[in-house]
C-alpha atoms as a PDB file:
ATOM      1  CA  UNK A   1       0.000   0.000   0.000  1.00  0.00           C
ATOM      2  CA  UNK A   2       2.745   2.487   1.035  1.00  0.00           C
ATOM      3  CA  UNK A   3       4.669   1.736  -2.217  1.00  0.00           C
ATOM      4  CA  UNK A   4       1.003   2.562  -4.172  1.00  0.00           C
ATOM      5  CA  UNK A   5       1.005   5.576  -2.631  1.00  0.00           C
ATOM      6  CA  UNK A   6       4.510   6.527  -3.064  1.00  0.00           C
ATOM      7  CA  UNK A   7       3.651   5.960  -6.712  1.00  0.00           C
ATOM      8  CA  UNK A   8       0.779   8.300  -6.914  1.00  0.00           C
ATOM      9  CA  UNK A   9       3.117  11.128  -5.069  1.00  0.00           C
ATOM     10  CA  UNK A  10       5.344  10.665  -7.915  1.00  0.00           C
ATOM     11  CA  UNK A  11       2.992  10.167 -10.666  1.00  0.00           C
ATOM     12  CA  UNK A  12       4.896   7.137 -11.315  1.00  0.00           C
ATOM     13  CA  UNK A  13       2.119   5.141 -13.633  1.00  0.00           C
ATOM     14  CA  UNK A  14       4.641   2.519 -14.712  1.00  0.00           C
ATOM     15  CA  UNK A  15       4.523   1.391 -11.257  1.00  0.00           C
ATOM     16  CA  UNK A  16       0.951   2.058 -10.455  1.00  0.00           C
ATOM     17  CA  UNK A  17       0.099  -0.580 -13.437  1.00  0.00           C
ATOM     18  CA  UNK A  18       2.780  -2.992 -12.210  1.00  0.00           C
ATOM     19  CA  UNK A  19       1.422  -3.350  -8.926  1.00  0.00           C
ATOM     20  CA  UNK A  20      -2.128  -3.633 -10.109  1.00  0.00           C
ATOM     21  CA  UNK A  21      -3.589  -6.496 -10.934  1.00  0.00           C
ATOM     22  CA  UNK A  22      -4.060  -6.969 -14.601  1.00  0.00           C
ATOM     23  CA  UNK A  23      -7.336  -8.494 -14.949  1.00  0.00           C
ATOM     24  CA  UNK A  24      -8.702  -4.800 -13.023  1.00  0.00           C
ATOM     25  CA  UNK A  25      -6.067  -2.071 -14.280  1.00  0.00           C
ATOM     26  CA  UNK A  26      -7.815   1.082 -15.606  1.00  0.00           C
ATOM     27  CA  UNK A  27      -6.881   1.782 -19.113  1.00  0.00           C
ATOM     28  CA  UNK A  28      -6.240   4.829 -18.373  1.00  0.00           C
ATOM     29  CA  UNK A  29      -4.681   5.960 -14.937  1.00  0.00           C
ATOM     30  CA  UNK A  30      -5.733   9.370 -13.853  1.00  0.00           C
ATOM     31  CA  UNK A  31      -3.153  11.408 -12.286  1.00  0.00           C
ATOM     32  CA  UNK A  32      -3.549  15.084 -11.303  1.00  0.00           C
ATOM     33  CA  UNK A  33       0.078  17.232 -11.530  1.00  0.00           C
ATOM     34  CA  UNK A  34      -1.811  19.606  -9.547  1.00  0.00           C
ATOM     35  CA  UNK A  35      -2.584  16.857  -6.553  1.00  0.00           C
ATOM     36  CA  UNK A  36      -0.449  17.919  -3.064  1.00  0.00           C
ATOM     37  CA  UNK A  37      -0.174  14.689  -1.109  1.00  0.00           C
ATOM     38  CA  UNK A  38      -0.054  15.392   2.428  1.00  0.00           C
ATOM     39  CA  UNK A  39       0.496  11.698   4.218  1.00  0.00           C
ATOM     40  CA  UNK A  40      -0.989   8.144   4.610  1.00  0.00           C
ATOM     41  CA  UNK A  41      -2.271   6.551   7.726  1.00  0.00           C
ATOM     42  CA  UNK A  42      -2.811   2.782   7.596  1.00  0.00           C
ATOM     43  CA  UNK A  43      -5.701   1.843  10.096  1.00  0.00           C
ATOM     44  CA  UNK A  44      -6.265  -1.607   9.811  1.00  0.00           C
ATOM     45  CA  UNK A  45      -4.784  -4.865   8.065  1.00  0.00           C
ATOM     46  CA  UNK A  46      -6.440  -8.473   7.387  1.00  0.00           C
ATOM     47  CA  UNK A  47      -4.217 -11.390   6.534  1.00  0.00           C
ATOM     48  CA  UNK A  48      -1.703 -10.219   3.700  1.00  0.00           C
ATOM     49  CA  UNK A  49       1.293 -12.525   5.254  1.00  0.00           C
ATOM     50  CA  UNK A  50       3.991 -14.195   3.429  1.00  0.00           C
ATOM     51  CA  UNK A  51       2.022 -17.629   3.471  1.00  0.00           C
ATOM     52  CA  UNK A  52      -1.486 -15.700   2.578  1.00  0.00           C
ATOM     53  CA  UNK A  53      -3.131 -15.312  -1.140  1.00  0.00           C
ATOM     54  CA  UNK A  54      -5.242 -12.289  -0.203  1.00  0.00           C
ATOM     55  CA  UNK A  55      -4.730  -9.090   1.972  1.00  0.00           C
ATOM     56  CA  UNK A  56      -6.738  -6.114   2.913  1.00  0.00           C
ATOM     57  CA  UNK A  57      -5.427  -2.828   3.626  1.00  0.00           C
ATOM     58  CA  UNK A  58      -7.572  -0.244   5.354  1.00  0.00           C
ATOM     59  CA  UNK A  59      -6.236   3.575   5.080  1.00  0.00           C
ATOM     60  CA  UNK A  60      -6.859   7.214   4.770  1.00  0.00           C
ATOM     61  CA  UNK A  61      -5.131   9.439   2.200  1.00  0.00           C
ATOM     62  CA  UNK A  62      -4.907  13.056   2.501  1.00  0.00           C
ATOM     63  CA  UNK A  63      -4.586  15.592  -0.350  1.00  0.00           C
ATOM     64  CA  UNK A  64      -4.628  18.987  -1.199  1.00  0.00           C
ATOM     65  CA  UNK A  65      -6.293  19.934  -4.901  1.00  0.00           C
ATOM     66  CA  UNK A  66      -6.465  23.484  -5.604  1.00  0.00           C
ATOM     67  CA  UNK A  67      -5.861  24.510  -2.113  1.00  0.00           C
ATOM     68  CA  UNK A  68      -9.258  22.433  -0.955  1.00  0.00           C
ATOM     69  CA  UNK A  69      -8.296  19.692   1.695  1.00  0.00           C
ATOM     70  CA  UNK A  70      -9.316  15.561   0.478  1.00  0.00           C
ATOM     71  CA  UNK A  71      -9.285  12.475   2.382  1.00  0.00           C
ATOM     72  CA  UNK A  72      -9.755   9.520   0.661  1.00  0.00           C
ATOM     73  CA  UNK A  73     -10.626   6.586   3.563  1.00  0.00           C
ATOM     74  CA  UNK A  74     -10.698   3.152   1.348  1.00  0.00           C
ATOM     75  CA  UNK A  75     -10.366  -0.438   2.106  1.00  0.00           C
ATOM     76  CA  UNK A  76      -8.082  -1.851  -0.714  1.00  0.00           C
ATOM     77  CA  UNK A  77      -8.034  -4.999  -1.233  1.00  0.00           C
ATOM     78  CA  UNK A  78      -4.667  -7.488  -2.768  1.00  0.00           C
ATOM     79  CA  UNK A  79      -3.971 -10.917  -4.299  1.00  0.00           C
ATOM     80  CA  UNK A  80      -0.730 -12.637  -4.777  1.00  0.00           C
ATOM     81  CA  UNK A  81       0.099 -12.353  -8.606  1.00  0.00           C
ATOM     82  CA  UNK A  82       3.222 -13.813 -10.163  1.00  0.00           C
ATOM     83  CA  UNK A  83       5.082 -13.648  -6.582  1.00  0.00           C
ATOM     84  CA  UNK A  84       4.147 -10.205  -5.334  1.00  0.00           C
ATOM     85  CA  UNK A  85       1.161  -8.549  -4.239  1.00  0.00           C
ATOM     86  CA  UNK A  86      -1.428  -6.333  -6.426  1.00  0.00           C
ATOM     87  CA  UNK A  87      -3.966  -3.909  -5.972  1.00  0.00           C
ATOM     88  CA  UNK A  88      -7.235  -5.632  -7.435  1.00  0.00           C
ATOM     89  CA  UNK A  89      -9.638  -3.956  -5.748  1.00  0.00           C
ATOM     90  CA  UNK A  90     -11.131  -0.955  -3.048  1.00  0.00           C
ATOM     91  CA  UNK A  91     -14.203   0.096  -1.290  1.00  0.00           C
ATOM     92  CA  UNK A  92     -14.072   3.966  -0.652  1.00  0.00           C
ATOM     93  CA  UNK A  93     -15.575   4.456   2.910  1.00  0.00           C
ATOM     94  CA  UNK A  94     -15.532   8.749   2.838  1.00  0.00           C
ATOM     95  CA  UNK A  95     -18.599   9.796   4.676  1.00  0.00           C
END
């Protein structure tokens, strides 16, 4: 997740497709040059272990577009893939 969300600080979309699963990556990745990334808090894990096939990754992410303050609060979800894990899915949880 952290490495997901270094990759959307950077705009790095070569890495944002690696690390997501094929059968669900976007065709197109949107990233915004004008997004200011202000920090990641992980709240909660399930499984995700070195002997596990699935993970879940609970977390709030908060931005800055246009000077207007975002929090993104999703439950992403990860599957082994080829010996590493990818993104395959989330449930945003904003309120």
């Amino acid at each position: 997740m952290r490495s997901r969300y270094t990759a959307f600080v950077l705009q790095d979309e070569s890495y944002l497709r690696y690390s997501w699963h094929p059968d669900n990556c976007p065709r197109i990745i949107h990233l915004n040059a004008e997004t200011k990334w202000l920090g990641l808090k992980i709240k909660n894990t399930v499984a995700g272990g070195a002997t596990d096939k699935m993970g879940e990754v609970e977390f709030v992410a908060r931005s800055k577009i246009s000077g207007r303050a975002h929090r993104l609060h999703e439950i992403s979800l990860f599957a082994r893939f080829e010996n590493r894990w990818v993104y395959t899915s989330g449930k945003n949880t904003n309120k």
